[in-house]
C-alpha atoms as a PDB file:
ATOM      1  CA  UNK A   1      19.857  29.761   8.032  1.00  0.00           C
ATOM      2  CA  UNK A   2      23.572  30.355   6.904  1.00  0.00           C
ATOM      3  CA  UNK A   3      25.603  32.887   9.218  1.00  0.00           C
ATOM      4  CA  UNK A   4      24.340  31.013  12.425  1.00  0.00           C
ATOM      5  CA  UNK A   5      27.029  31.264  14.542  1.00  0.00           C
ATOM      6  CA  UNK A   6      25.305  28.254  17.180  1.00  0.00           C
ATOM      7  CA  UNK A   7      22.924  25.575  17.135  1.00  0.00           C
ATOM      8  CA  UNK A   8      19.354  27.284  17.122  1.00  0.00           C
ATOM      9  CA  UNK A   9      16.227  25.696  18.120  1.00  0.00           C
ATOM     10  CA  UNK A  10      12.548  26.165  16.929  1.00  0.00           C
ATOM     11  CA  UNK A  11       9.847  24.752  19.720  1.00  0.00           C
ATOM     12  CA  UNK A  12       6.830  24.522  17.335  1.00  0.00           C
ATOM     13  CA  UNK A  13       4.583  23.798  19.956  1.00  0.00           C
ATOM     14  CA  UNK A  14       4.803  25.665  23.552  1.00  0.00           C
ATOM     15  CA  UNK A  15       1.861  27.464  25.866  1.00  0.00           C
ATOM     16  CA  UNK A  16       3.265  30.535  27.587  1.00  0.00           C
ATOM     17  CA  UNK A  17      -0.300  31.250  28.446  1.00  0.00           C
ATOM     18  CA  UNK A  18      -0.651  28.697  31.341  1.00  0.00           C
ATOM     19  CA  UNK A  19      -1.243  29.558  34.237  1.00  0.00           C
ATOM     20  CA  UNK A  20       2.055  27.398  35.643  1.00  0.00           C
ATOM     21  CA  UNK A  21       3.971  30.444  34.356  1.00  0.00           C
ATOM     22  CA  UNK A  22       2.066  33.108  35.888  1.00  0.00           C
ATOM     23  CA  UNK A  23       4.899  34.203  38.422  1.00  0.00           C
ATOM     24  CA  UNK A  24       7.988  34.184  36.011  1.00  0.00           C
ATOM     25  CA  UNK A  25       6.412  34.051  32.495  1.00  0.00           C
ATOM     26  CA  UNK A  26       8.653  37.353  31.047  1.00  0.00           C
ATOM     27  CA  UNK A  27      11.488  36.133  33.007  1.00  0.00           C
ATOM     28  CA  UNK A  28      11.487  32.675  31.223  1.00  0.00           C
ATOM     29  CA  UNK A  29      11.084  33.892  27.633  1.00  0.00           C
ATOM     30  CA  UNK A  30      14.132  35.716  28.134  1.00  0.00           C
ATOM     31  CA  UNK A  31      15.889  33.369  28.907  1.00  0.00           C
ATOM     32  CA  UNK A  32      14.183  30.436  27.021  1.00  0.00           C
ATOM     33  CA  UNK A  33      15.677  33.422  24.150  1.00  0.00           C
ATOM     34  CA  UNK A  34      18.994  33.512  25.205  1.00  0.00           C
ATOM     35  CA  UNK A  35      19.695  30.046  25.574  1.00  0.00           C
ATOM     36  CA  UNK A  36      19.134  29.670  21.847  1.00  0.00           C
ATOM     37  CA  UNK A  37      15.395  28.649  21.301  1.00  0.00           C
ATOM     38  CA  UNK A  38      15.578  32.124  18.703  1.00  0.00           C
ATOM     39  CA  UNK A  39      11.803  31.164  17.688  1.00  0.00           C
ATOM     40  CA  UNK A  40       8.957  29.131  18.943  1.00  0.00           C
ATOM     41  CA  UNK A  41       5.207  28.966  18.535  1.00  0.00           C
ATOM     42  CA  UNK A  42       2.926  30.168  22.006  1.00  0.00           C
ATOM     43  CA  UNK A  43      -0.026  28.018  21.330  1.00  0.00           C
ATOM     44  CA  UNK A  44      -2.977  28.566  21.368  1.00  0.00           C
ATOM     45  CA  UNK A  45      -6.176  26.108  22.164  1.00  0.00           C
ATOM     46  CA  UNK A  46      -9.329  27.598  23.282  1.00  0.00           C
ATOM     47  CA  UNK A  47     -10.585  31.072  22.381  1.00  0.00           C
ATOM     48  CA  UNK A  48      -8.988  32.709  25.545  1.00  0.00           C
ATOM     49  CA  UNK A  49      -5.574  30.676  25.156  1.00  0.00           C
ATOM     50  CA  UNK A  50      -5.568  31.849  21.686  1.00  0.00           C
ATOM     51  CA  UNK A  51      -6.640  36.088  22.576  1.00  0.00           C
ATOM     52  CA  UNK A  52      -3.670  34.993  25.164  1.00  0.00           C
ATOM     53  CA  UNK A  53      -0.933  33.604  22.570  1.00  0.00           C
ATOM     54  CA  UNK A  54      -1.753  36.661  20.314  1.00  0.00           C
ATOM     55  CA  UNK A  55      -0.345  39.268  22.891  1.00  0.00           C
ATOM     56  CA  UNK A  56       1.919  37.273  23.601  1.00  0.00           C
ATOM     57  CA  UNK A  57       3.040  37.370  20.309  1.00  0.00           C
ATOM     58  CA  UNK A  58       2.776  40.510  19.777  1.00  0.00           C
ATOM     59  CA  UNK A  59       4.794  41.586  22.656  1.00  0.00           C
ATOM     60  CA  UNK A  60       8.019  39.286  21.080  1.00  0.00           C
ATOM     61  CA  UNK A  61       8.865  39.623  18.024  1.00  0.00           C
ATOM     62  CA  UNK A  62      10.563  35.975  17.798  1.00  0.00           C
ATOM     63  CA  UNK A  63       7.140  34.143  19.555  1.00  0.00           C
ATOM     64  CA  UNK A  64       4.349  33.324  16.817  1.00  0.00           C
ATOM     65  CA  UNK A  65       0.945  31.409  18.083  1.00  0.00           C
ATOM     66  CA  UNK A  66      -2.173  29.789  16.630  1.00  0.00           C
ATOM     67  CA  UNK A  67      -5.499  30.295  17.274  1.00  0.00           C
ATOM     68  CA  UNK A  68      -7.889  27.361  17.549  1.00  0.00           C
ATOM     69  CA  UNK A  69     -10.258  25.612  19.724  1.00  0.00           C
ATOM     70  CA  UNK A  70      -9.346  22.000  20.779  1.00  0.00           C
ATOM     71  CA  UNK A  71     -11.558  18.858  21.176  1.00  0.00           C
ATOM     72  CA  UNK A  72     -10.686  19.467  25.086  1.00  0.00           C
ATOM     73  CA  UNK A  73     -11.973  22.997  24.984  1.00  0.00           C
ATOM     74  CA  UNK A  74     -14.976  23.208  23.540  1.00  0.00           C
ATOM     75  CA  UNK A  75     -17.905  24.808  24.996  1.00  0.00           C
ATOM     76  CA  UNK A  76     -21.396  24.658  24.754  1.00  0.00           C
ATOM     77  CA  UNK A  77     -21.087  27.659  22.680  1.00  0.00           C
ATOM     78  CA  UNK A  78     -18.422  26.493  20.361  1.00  0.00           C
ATOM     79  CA  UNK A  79     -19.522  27.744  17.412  1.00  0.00           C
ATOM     80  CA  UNK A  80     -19.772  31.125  18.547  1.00  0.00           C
ATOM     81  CA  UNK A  81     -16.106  30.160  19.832  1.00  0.00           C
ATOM     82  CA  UNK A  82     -15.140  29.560  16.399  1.00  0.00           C
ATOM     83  CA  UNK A  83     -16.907  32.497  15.062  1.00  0.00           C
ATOM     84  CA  UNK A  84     -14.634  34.632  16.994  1.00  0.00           C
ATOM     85  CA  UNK A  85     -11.415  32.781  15.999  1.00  0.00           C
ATOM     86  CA  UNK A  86     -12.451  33.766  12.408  1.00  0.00           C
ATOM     87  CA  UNK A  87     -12.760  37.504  13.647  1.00  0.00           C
ATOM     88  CA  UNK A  88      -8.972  37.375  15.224  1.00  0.00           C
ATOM     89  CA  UNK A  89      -8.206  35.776  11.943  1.00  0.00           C
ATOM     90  CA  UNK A  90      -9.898  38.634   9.908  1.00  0.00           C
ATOM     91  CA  UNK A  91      -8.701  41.514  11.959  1.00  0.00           C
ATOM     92  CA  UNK A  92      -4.909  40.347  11.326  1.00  0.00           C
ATOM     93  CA  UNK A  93      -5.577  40.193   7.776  1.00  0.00           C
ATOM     94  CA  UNK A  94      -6.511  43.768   7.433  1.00  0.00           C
ATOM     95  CA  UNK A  95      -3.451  44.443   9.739  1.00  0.00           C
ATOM     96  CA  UNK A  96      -1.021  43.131   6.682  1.00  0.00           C
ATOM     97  CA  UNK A  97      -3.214  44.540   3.842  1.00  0.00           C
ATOM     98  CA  UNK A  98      -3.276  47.901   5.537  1.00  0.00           C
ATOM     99  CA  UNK A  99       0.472  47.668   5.827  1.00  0.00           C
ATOM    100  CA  UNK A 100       0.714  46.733   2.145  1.00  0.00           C
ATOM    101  CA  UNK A 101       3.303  44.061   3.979  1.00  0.00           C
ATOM    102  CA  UNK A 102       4.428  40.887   1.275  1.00  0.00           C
ATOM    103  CA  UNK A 103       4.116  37.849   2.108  1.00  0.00           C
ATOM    104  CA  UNK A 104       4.021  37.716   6.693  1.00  0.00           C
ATOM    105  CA  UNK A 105       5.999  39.592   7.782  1.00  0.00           C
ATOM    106  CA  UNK A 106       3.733  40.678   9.838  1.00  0.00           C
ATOM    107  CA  UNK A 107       1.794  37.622  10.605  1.00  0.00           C
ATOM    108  CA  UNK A 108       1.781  36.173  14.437  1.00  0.00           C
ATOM    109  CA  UNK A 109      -1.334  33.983  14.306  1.00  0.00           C
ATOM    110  CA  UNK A 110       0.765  31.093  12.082  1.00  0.00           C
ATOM    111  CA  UNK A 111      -1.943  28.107  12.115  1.00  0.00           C
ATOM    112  CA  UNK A 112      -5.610  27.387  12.882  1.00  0.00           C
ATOM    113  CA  UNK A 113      -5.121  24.979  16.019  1.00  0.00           C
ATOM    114  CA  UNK A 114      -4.794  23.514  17.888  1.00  0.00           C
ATOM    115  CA  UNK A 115      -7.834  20.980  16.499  1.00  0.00           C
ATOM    116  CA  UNK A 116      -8.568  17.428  16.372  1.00  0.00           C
ATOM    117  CA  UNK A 117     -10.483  15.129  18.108  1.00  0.00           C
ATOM    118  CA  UNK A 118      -9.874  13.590  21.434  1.00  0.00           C
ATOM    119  CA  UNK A 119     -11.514  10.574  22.908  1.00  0.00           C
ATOM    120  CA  UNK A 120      -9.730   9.854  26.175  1.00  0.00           C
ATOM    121  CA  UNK A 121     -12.472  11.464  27.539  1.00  0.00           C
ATOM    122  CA  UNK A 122     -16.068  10.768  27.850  1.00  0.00           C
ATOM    123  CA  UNK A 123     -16.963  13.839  25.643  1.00  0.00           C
ATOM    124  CA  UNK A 124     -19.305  13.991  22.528  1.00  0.00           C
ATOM    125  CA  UNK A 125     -17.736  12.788  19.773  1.00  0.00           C
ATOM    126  CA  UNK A 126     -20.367  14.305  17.236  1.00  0.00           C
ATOM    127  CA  UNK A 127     -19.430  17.952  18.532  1.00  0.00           C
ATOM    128  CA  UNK A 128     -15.532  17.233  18.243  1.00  0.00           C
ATOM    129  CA  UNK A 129     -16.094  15.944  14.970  1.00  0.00           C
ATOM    130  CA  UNK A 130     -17.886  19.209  13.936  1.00  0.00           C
ATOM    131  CA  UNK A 131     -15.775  21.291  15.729  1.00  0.00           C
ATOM    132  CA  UNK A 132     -12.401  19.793  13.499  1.00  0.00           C
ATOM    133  CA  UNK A 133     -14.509  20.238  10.164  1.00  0.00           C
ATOM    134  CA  UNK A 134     -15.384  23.742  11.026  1.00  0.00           C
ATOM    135  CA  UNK A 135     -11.831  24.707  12.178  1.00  0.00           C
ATOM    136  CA  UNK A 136     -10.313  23.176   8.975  1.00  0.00           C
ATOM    137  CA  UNK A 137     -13.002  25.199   6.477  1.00  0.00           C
ATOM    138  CA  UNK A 138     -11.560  28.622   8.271  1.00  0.00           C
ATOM    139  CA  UNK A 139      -7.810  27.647   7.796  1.00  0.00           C
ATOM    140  CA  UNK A 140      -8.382  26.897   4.046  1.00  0.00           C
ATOM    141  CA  UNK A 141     -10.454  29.931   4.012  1.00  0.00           C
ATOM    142  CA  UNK A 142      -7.387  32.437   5.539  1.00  0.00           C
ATOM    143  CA  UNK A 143      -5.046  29.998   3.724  1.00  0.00           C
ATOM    144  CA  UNK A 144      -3.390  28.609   7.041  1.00  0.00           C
ATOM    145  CA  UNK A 145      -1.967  25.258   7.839  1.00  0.00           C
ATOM    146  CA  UNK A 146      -3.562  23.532  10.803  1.00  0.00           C
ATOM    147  CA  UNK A 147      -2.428  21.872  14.228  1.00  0.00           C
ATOM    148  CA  UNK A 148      -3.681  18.694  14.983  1.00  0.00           C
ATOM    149  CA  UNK A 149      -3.996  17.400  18.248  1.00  0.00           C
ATOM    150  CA  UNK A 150      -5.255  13.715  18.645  1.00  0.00           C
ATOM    151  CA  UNK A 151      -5.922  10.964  21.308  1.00  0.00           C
ATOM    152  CA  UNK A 152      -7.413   7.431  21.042  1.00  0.00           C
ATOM    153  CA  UNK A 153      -9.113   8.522  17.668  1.00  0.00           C
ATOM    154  CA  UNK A 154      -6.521   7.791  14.917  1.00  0.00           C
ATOM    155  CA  UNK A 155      -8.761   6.137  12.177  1.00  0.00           C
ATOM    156  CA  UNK A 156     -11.357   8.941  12.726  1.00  0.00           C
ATOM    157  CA  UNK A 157      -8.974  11.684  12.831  1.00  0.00           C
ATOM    158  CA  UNK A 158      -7.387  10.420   9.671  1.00  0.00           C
ATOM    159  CA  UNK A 159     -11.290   9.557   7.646  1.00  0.00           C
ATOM    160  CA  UNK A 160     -12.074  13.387   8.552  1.00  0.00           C
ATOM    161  CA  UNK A 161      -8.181  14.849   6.629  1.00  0.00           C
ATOM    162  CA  UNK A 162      -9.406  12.879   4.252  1.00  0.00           C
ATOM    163  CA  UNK A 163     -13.125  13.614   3.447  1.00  0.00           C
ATOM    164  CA  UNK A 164     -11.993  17.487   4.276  1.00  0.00           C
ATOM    165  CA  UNK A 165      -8.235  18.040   2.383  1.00  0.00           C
ATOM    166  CA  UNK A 166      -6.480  21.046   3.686  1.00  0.00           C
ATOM    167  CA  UNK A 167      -4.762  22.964   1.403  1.00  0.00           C
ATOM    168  CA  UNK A 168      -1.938  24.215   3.444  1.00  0.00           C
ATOM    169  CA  UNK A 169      -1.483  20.906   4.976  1.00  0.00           C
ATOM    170  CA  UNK A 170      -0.214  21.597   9.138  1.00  0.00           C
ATOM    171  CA  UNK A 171       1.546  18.842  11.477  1.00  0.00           C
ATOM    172  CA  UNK A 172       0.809  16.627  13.698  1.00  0.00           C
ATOM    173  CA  UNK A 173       1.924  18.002  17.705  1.00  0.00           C
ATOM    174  CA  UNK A 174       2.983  15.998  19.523  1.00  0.00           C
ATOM    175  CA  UNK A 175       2.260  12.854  17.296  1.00  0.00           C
ATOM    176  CA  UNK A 176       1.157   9.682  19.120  1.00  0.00           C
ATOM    177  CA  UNK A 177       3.731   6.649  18.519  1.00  0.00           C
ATOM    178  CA  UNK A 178       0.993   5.200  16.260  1.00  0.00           C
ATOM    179  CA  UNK A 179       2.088   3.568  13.020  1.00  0.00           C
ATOM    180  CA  UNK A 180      -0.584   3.621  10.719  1.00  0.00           C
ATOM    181  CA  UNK A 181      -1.020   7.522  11.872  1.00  0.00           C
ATOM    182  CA  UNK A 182       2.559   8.181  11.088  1.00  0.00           C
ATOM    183  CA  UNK A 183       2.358   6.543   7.699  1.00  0.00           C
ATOM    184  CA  UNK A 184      -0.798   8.364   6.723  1.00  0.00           C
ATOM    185  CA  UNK A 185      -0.319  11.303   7.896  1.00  0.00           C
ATOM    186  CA  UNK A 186       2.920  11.595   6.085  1.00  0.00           C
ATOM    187  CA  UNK A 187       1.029  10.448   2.513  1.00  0.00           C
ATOM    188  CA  UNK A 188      -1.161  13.322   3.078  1.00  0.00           C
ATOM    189  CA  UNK A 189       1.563  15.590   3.576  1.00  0.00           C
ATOM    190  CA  UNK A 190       1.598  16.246   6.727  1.00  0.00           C
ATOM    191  CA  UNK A 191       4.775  16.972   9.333  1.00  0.00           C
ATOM    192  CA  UNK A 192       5.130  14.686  12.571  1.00  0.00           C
ATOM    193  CA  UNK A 193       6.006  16.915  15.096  1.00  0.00           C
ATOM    194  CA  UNK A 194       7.994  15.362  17.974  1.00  0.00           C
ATOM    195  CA  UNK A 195       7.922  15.646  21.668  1.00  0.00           C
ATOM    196  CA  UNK A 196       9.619  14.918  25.013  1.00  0.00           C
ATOM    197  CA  UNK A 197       8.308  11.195  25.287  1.00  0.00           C
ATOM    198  CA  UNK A 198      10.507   9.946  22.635  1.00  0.00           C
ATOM    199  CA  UNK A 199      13.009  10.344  25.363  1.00  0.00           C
ATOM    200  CA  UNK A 200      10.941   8.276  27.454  1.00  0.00           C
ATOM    201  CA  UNK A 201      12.754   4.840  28.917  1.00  0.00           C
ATOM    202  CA  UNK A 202       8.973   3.243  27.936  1.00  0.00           C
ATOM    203  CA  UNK A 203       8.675   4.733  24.560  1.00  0.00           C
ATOM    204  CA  UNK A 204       9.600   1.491  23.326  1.00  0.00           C
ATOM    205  CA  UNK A 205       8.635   2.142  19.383  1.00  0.00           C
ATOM    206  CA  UNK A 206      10.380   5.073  19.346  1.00  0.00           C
ATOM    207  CA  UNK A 207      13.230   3.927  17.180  1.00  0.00           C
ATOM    208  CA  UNK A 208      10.675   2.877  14.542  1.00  0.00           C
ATOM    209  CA  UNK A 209       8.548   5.760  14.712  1.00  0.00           C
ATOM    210  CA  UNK A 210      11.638   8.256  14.622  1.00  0.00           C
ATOM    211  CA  UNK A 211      12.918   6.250  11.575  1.00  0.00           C
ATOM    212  CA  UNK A 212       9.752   6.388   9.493  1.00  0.00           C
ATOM    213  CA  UNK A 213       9.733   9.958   9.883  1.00  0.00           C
ATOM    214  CA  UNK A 214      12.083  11.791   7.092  1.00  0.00           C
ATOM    215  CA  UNK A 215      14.107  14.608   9.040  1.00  0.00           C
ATOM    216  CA  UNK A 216      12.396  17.132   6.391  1.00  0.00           C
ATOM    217  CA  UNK A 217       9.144  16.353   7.379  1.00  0.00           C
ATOM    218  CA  UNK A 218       9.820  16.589  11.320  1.00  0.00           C
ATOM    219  CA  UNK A 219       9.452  19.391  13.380  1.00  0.00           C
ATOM    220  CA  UNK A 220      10.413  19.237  17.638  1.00  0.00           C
ATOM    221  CA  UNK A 221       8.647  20.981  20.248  1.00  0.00           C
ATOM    222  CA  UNK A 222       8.355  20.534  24.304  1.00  0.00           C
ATOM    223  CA  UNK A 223       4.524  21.227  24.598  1.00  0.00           C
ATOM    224  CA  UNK A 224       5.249  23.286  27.647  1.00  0.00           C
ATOM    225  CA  UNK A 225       4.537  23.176  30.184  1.00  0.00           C
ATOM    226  CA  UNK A 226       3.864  19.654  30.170  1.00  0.00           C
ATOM    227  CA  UNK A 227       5.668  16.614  29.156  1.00  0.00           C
ATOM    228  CA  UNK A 228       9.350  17.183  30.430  1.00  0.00           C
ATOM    229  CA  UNK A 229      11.875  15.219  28.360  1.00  0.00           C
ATOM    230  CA  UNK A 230      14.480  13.258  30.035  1.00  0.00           C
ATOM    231  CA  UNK A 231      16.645  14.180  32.310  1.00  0.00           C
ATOM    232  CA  UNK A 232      14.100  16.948  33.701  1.00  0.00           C
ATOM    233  CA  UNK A 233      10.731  14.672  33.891  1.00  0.00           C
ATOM    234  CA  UNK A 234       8.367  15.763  36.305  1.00  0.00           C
ATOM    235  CA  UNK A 235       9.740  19.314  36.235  1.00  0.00           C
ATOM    236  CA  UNK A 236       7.813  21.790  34.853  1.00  0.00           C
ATOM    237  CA  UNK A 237       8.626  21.933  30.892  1.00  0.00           C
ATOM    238  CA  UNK A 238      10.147  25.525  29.020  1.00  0.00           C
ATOM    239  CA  UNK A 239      11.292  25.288  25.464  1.00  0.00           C
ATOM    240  CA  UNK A 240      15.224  25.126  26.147  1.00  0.00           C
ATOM    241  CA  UNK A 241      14.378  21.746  26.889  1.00  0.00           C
ATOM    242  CA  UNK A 242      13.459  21.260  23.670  1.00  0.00           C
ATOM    243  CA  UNK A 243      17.482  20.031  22.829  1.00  0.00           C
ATOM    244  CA  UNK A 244      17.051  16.869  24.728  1.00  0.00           C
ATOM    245  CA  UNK A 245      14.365  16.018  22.513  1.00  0.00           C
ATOM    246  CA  UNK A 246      16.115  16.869  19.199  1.00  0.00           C
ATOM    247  CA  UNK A 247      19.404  15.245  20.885  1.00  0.00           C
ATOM    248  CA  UNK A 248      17.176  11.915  20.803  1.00  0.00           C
ATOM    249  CA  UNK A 249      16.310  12.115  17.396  1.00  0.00           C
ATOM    250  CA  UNK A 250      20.060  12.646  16.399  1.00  0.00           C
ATOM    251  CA  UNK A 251      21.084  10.000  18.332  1.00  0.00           C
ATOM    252  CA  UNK A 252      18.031   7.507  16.390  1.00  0.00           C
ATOM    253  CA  UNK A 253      18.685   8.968  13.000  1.00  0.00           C
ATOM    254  CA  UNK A 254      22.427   8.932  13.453  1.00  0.00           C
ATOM    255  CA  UNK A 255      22.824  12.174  12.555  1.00  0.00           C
ATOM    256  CA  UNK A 256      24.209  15.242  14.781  1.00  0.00           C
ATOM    257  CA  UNK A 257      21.984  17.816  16.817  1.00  0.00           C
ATOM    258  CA  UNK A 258      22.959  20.169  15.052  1.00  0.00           C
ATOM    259  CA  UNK A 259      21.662  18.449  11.666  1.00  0.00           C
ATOM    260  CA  UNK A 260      18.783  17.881  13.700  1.00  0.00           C
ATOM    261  CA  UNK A 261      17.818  21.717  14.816  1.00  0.00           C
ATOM    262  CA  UNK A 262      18.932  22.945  11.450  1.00  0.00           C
ATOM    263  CA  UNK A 263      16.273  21.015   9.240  1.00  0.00           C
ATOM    264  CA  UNK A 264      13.026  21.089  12.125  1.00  0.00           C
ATOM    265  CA  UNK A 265      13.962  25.219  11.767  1.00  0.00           C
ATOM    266  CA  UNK A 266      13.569  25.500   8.611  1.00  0.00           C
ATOM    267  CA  UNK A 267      10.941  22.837   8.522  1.00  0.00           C
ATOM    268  CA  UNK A 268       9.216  24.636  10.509  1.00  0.00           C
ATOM    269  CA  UNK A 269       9.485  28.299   9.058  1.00  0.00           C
ATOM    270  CA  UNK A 270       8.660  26.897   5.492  1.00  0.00           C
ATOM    271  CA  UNK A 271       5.469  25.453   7.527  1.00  0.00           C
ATOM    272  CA  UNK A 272       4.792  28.430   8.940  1.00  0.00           C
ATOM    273  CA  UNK A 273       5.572  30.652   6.178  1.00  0.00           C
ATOM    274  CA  UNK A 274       7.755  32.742   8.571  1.00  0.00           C
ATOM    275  CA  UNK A 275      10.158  34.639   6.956  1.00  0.00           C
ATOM    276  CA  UNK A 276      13.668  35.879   8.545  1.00  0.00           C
END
């Protein structure tokens, strides 16, 4: 990180893929880019989001992705789903051997995710459940941290990282203000990734959450296009919003923003494995 001449940001979680940015998607990146976001991660969460997040990726050399199914996305045919992941997984493994390549410099798929469980929804728990055990066998198997998404299904969530350690460990995205989450997660080694509802006049347990969290185990992103931080709620989300998150978190830890982008960077290349 030394010789950065201004703040930098790293959006850990974004999806480019939506269809929201269908008209301007090229035109944003640029200038998402240019405004100083100099990396961020193009999620992905279902098989197509994920084929999607890979070109992306591949077409910018500072946009990584994951590839993963979520509890939200799975089919009827899920497995087969997952059985394809694998084969994305695969194929950019040969890509790096063939290039005799150390370490990933070549890598854009970053993470298996984003997985979890999610029971907002009336959906079958069993399937999720399977889903998340399956997902996290195939990231220890291409040795790849995982994203986590969960939703009304902490204590499950947590029982499964526990029965099923992953050996890369992963984060949290866009971590529900949930105590006993926070707490556990971080014993298992886990990063709390932080979005634009801290900034939220109703996120009353913010302060709490933000000050359990150490700032080396944090990571920000904007989950666009959703979840506008304040001042832009309601608008549709890009990733140079991602400051007024981190801004937030400075202003809770009492330390400056540009304390705050420096460490979630590099917290989140050292997650990553993403070399400069």
């Amino acid at each position: 990180m030394e010789g950065r001449l201004k703040v930098e940001f790293f959006d850990s979680h974004a999806q480019y893929d939506d269809e929201k940015f269908n008209e301007d998607r090229d035109e944003v990146i640029r200038k998402v880019h240019e405004s100083g976001v100099t990396k961020f991660i193009s999620a992905g969460y279902s098989l197509e989001g994920s084929r999607d997040g890979l070109e992306l990726a591949k077409q910018y050399d500072y946009i990584y992705t994951t590839a993963g199914i979520s509890p939200n996305d799975l089919s009827k045919n899920f497995m087969s789903d997952i059985n394809e992941i694998n084969r994305m997984l695969e194929k950019e493994q040969e890509l790096i051997e063939a290039n005799r390549m150390i370490g990933n410099k070549l890598r854009r798929i970053v993470a298996v995710g984003e997985i979890g469980l999610d029971y907002h929804y009336d959906t079958d728990k069993d399937w999720q459940k399977k889903a998340f055990k399956m997902q996290i066998d195939l990231a220890n198997k291409h040795k790849l941290p995982i994203v986590i998404h969960t939703r009304d299904a902490v204590m499950d969530t947590l029982q499964i990282l526990k029965d099923n350690p992953v050996d890369q460990k992963g984060v949290f995205h866009c971590c529900p203000f949930n105590r006993e989450l926070v707490k556990e997660a971080l014993k298992l080694g886990f990063y709390i990734s932080i979005a634009g509802p801290v900034t939220f006049k109703n996120s009353k347990n913010a302060p709490e959450i933000i000050d359990m969290i150490p700032i080396d185990r944090m990571l920000i992103e904007t989950d666009s296009p959703y979840l506008a931080p304040e001042p832009v709620r309601g608008t549709r989300n890009d990733s140079r919003n991602v400051k007024y998150t981190a801004q937030k978190i400075a202003e809770l830890k009492g330390l400056t923003l540009e304390e705050v982008a420096e460490a979630t960077y590099r917290n989140a290349e050292k997650l990553y494995n993403i070399e400069e």
